[in-house]
PDB file of N, CA and C in Angstrom:
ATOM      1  N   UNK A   1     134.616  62.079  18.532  1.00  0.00           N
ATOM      2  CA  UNK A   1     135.187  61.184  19.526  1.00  0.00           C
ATOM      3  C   UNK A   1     135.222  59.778  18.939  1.00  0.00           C
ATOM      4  N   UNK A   2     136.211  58.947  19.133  1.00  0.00           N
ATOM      5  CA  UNK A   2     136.419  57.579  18.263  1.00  0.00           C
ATOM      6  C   UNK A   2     136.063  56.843  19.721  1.00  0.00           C
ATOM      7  N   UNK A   3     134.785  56.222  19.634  1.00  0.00           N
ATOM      8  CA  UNK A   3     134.444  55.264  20.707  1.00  0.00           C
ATOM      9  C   UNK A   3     135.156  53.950  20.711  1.00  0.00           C
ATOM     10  N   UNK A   4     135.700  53.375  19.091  1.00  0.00           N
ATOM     11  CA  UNK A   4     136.068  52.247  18.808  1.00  0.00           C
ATOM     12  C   UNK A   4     137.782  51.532  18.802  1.00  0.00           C
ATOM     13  N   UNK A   5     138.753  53.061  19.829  1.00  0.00           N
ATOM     14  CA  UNK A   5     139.753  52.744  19.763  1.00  0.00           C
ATOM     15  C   UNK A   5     139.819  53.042  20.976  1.00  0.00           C
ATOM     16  N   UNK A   6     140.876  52.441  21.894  1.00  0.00           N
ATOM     17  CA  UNK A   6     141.389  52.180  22.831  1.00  0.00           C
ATOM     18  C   UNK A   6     143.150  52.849  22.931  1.00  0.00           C
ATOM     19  N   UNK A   7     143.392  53.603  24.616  1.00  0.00           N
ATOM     20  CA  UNK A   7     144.394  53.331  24.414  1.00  0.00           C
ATOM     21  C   UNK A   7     145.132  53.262  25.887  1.00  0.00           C
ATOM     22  N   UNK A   8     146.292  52.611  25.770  1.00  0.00           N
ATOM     23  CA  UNK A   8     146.870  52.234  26.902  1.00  0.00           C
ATOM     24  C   UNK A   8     148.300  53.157  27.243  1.00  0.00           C
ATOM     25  N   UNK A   9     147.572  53.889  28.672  1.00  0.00           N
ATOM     26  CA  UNK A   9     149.021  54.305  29.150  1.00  0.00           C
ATOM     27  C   UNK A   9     149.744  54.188  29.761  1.00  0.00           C
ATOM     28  N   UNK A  10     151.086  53.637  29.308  1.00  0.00           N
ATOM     29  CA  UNK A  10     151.722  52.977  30.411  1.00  0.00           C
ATOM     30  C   UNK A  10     153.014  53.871  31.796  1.00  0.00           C
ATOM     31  N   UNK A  11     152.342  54.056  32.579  1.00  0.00           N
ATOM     32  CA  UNK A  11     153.100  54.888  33.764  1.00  0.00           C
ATOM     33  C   UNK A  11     153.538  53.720  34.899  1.00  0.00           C
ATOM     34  N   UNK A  12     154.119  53.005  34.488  1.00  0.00           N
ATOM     35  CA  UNK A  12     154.881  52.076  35.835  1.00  0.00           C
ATOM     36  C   UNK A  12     156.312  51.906  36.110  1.00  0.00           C
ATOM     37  N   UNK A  13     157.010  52.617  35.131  1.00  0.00           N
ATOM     38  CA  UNK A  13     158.367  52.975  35.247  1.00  0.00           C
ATOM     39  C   UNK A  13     158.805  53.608  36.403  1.00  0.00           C
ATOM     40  N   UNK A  14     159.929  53.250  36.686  1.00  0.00           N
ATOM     41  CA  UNK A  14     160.672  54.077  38.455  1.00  0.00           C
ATOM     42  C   UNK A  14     161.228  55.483  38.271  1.00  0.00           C
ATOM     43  N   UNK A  15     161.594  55.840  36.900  1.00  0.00           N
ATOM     44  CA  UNK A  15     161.857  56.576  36.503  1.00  0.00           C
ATOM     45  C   UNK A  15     163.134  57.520  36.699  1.00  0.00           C
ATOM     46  N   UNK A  16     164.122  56.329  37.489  1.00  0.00           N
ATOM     47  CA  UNK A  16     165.712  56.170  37.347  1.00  0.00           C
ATOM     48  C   UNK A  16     166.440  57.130  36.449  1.00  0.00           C
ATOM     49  N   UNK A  17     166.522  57.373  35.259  1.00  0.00           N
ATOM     50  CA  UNK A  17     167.321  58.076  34.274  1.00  0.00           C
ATOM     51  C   UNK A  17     166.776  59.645  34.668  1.00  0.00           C
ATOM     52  N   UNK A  18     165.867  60.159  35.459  1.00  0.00           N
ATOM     53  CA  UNK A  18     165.660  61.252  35.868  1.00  0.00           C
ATOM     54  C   UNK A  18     166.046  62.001  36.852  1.00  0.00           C
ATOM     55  N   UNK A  19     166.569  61.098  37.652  1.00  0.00           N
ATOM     56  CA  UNK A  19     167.006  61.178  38.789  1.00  0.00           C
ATOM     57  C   UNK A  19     167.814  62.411  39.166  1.00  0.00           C
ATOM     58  N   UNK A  20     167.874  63.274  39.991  1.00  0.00           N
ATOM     59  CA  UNK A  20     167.368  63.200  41.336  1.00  0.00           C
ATOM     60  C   UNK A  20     166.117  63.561  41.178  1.00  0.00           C
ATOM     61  N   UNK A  21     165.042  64.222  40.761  1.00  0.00           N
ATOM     62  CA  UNK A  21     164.230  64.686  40.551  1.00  0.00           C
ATOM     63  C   UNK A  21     163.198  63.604  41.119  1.00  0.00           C
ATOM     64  N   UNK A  22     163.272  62.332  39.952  1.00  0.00           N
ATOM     65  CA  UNK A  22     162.187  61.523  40.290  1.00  0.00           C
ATOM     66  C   UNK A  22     162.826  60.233  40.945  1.00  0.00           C
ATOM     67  N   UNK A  23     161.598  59.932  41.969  1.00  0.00           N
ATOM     68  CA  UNK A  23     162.461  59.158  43.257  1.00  0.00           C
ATOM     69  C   UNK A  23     161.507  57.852  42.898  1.00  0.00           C
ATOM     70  N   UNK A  24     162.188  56.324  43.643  1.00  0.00           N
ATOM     71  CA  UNK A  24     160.994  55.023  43.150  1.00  0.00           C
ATOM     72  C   UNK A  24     159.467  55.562  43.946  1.00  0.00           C
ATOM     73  N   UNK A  25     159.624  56.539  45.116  1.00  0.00           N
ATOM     74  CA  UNK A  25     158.252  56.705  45.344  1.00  0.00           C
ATOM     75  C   UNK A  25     157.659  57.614  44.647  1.00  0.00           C
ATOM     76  N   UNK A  26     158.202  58.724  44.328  1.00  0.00           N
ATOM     77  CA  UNK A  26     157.282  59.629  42.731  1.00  0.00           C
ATOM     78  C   UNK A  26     158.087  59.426  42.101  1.00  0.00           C
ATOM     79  N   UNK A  27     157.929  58.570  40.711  1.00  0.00           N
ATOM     80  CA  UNK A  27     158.864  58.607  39.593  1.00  0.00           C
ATOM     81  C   UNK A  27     158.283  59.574  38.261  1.00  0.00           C
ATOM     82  N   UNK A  28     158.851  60.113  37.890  1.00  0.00           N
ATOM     83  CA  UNK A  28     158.345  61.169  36.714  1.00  0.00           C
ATOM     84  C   UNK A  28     157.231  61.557  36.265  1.00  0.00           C
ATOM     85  N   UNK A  29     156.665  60.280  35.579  1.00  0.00           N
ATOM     86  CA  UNK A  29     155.413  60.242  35.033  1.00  0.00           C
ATOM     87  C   UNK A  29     154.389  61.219  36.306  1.00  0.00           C
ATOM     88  N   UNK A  30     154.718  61.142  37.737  1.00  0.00           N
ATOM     89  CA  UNK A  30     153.972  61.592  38.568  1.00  0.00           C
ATOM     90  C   UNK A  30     154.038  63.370  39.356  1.00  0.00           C
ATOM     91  N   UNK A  31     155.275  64.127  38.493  1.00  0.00           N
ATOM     92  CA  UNK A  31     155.777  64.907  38.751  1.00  0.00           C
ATOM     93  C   UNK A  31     155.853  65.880  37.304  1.00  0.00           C
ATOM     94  N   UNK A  32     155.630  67.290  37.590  1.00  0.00           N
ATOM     95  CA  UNK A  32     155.551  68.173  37.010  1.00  0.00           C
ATOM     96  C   UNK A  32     156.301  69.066  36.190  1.00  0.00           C
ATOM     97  N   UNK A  33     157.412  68.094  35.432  1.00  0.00           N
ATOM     98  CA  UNK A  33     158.782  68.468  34.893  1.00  0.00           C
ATOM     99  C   UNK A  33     158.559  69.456  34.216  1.00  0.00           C
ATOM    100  N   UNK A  34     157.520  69.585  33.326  1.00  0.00           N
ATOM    101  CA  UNK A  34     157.412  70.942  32.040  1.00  0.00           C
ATOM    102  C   UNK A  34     157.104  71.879  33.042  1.00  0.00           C
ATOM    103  N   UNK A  35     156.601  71.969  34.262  1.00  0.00           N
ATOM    104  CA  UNK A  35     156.265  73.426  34.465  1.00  0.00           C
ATOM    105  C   UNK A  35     155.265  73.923  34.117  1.00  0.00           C
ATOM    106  N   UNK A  36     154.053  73.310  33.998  1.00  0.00           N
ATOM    107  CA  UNK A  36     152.851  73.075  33.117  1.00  0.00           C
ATOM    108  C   UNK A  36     151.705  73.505  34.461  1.00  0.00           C
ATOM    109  N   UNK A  37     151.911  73.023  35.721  1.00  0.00           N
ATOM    110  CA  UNK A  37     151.005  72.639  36.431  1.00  0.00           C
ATOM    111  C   UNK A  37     150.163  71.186  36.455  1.00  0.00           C
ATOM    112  N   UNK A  38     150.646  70.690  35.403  1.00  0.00           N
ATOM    113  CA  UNK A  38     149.956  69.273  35.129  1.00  0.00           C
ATOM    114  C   UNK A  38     151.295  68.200  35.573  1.00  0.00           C
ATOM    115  N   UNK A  39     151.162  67.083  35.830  1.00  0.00           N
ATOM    116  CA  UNK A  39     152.377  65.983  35.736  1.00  0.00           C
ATOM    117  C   UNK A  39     152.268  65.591  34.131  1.00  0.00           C
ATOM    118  N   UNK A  40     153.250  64.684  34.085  1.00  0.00           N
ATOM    119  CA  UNK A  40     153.198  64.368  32.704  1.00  0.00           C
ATOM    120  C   UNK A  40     152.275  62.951  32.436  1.00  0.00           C
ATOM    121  N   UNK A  41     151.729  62.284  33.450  1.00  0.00           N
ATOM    122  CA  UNK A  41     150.349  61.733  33.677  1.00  0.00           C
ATOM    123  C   UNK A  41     148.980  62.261  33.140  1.00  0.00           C
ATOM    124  N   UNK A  42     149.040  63.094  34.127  1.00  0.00           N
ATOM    125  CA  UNK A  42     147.943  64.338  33.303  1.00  0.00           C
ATOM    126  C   UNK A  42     148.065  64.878  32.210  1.00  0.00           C
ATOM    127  N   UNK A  43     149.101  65.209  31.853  1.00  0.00           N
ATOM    128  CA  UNK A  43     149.421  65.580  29.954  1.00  0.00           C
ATOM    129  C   UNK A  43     148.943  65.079  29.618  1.00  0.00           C
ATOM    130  N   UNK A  44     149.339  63.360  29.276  1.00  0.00           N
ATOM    131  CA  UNK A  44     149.122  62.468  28.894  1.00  0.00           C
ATOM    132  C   UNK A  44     147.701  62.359  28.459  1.00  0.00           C
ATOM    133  N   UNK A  45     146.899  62.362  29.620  1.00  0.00           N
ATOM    134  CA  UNK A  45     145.712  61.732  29.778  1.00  0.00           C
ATOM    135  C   UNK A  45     144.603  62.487  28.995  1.00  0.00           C
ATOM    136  N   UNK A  46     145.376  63.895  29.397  1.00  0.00           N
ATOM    137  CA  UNK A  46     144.352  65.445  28.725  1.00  0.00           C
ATOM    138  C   UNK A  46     144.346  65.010  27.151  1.00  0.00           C
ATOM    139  N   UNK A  47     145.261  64.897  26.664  1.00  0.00           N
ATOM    140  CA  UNK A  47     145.673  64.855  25.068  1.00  0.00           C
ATOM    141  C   UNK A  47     145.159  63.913  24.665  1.00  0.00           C
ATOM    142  N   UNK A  48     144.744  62.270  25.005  1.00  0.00           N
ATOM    143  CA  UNK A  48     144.181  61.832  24.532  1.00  0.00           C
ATOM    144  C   UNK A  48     142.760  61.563  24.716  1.00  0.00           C
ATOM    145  N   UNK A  49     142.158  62.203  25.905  1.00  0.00           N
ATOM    146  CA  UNK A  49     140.914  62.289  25.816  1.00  0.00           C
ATOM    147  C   UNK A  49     140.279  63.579  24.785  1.00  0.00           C
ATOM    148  N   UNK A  50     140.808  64.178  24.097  1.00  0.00           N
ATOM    149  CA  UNK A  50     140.062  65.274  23.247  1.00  0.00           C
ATOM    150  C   UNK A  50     139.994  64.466  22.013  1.00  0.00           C
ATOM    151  N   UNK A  51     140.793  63.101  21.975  1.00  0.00           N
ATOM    152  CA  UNK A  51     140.231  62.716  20.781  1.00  0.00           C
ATOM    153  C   UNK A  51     139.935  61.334  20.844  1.00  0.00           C
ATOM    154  N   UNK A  52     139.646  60.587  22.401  1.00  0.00           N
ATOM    155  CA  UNK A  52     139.160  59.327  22.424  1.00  0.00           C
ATOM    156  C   UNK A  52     138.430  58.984  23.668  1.00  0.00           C
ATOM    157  N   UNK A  53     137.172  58.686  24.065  1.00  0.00           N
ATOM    158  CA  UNK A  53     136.886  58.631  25.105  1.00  0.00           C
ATOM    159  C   UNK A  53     137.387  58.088  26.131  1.00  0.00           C
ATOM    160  N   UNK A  54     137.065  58.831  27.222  1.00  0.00           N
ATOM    161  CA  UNK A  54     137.845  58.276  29.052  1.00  0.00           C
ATOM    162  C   UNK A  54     137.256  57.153  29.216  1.00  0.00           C
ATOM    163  N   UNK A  55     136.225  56.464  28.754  1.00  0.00           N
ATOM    164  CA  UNK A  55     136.265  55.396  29.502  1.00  0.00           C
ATOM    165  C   UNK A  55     136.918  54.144  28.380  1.00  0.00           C
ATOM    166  N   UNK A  56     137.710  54.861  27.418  1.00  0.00           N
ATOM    167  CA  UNK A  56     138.464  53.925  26.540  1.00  0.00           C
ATOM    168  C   UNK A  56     139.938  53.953  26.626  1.00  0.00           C
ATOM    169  N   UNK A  57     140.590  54.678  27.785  1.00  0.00           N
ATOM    170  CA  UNK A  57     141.805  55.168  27.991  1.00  0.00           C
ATOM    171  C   UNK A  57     141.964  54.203  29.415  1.00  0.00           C
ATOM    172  N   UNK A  58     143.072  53.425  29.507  1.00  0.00           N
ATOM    173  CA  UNK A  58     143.945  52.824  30.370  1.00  0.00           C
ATOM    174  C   UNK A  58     145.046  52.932  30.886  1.00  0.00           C
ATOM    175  N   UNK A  59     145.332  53.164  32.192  1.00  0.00           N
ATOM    176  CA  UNK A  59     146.612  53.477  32.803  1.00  0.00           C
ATOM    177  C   UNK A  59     147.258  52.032  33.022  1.00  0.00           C
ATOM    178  N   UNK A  60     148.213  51.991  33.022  1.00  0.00           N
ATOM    179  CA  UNK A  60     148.885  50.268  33.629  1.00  0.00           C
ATOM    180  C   UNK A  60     150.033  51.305  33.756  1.00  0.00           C
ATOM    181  N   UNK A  61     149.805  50.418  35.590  1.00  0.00           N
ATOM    182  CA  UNK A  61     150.939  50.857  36.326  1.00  0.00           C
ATOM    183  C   UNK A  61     151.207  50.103  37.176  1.00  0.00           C
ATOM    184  N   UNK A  62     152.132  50.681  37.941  1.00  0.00           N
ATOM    185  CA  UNK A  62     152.689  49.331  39.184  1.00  0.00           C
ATOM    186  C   UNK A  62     151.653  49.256  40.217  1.00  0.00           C
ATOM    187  N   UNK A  63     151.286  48.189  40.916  1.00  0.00           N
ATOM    188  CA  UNK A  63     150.509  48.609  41.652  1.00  0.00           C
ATOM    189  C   UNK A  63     150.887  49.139  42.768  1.00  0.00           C
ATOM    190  N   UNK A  64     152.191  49.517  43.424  1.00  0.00           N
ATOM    191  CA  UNK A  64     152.488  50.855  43.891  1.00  0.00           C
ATOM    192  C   UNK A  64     151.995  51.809  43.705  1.00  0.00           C
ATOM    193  N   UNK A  65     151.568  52.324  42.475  1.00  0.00           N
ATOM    194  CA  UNK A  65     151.597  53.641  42.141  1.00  0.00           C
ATOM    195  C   UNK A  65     149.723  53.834  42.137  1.00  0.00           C
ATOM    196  N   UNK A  66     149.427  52.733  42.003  1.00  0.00           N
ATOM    197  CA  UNK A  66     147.764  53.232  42.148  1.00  0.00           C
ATOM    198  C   UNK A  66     147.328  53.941  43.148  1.00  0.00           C
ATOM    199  N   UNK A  67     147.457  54.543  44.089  1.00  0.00           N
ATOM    200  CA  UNK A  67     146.933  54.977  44.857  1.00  0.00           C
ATOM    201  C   UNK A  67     147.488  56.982  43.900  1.00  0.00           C
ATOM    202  N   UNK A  68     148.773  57.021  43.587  1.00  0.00           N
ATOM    203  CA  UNK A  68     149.226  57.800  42.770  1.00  0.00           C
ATOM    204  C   UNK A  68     148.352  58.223  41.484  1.00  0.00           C
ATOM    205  N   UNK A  69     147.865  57.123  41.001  1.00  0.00           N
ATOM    206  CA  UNK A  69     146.952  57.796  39.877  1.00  0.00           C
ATOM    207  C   UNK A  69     145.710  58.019  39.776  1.00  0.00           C
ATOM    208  N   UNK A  70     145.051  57.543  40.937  1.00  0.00           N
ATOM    209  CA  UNK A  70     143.726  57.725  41.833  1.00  0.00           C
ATOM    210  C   UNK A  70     144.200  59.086  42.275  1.00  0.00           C
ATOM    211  N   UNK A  71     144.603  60.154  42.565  1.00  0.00           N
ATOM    212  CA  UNK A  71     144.753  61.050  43.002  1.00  0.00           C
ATOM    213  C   UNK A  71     145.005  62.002  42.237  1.00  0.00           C
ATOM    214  N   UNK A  72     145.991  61.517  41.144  1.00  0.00           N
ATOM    215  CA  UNK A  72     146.010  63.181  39.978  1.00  0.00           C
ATOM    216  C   UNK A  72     144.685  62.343  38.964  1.00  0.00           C
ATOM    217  N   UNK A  73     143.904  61.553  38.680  1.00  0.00           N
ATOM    218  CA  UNK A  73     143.712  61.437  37.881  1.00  0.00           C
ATOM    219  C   UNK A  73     141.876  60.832  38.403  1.00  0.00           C
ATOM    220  N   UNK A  74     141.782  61.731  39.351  1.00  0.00           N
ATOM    221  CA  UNK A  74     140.346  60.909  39.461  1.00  0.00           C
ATOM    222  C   UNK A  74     139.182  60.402  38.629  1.00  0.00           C
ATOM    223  N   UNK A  75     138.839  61.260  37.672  1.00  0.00           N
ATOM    224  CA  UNK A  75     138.142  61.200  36.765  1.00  0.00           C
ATOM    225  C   UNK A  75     138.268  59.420  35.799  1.00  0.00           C
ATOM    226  N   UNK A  76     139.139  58.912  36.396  1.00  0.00           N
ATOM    227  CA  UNK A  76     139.472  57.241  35.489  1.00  0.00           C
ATOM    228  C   UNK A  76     138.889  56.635  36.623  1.00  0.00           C
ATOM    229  N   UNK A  77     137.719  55.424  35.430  1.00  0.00           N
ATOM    230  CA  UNK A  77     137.505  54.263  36.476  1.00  0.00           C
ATOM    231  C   UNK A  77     138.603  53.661  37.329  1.00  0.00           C
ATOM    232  N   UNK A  78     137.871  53.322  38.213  1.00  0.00           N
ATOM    233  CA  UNK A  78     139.121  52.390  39.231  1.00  0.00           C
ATOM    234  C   UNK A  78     139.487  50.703  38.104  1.00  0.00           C
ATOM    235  N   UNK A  79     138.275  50.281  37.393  1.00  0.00           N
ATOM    236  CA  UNK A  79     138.269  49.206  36.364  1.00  0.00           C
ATOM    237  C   UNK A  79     139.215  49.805  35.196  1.00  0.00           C
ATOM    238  N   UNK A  80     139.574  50.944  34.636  1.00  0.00           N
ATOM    239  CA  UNK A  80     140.436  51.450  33.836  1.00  0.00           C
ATOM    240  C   UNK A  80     141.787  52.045  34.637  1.00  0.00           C
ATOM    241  N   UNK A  81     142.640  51.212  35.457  1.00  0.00           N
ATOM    242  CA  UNK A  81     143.385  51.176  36.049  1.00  0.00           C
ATOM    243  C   UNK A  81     144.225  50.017  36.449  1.00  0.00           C
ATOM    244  N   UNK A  82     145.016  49.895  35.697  1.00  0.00           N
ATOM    245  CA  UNK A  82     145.431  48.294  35.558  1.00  0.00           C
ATOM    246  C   UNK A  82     146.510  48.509  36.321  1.00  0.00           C
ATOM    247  N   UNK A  83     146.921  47.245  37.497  1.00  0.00           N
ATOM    248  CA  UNK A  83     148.092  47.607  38.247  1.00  0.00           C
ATOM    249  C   UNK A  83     149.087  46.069  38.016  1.00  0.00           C
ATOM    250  N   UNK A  84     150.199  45.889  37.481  1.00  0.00           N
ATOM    251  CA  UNK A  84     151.014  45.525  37.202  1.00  0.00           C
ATOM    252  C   UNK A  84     151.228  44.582  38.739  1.00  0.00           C
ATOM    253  N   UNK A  85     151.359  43.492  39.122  1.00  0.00           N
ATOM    254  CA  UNK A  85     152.087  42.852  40.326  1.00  0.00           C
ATOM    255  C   UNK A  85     153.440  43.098  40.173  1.00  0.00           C
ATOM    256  N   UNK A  86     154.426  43.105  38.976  1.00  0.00           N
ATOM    257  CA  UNK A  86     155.903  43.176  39.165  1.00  0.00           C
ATOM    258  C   UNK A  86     156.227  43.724  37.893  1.00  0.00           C
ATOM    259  N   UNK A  87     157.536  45.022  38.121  1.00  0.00           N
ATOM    260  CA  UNK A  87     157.681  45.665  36.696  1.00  0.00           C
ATOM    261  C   UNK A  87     158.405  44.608  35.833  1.00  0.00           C
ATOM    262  N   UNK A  88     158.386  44.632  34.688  1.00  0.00           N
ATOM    263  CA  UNK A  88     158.769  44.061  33.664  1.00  0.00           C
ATOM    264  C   UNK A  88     159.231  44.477  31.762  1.00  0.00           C
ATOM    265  N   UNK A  89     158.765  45.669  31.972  1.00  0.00           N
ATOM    266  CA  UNK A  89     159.048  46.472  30.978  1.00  0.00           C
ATOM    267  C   UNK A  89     158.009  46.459  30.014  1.00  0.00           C
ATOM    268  N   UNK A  90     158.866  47.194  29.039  1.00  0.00           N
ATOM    269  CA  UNK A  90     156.966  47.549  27.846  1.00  0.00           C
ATOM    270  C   UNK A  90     156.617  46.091  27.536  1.00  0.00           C
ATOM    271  N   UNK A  91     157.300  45.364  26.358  1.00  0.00           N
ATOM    272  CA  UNK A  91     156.392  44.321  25.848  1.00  0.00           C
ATOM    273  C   UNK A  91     155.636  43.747  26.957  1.00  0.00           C
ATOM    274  N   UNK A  92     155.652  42.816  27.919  1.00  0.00           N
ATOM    275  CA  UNK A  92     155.100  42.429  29.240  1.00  0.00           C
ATOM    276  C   UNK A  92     153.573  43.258  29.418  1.00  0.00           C
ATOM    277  N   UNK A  93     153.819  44.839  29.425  1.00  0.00           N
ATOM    278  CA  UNK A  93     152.896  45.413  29.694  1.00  0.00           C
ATOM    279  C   UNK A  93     152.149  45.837  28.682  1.00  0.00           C
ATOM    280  N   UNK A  94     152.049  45.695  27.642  1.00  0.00           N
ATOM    281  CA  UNK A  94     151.381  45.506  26.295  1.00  0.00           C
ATOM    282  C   UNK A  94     150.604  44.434  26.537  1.00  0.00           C
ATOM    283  N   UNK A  95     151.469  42.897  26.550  1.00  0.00           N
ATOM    284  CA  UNK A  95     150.273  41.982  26.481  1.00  0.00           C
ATOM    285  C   UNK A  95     149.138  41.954  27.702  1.00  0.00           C
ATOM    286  N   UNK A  96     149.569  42.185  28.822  1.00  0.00           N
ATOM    287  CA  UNK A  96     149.153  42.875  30.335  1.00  0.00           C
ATOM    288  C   UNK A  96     147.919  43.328  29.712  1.00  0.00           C
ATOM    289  N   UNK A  97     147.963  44.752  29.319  1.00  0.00           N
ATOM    290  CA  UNK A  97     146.943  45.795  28.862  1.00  0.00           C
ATOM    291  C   UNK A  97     145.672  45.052  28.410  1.00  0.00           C
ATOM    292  N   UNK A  98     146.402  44.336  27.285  1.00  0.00           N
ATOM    293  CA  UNK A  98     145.758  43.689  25.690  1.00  0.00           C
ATOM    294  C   UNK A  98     145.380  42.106  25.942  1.00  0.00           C
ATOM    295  N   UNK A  99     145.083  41.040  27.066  1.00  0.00           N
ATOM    296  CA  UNK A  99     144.722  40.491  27.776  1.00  0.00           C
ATOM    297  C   UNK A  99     143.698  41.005  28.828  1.00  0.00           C
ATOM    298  N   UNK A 100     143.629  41.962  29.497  1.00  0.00           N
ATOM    299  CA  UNK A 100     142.312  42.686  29.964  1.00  0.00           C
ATOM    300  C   UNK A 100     141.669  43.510  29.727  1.00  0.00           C
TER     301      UNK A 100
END
């Protein structure tokens, strides 16, 4: 387990280009496209905790959606849950992340 790296996932997208599927109130990231049983949140999250610890893994999302990732994703601090006031796209949410 690499205690000394960090990583940030960013799920705050509306997820528009998916559409109809994913709506601004579940947008993709929160919905189960592969057929997996997992969302692609949870993919996400599974894959990089086998090779970096959970309490070194960060969600940044809208803060809409927190209540959304508190729910598939309980196991994340509520402090490892970064909620965005207004979307703005990746760079924005990079320095976002990498500032707290």
């Amino acid at each position: 387990m690499m205690d000394n790296i960090y990583v940030a996932i960013m799920a705050g997208g509306i997820g528009s280009r998916f559409w109809p599927e994913s709506r601004v109130d579940k947008p993709k990231q929160f919905l189960d496209i592969l057929n997996t049983g997992e969302t692609l949140l949870q993919t996400t999250f599974q894959r990089f905790s086998k090779i970096v610890a959970k309490d070194n893994i960060y969600i940044v999302t809208n803060e809409d959606y927190v209540p959304l990732v508190h729910e598939q994703l309980p196991e994340v601090l509520p402090a490892n849950i970064l909620a965005e006031p207004v979307r703005r796209n990746t760079a924005p949410c990079i320095a976002y992340v990498s500032h707290n």
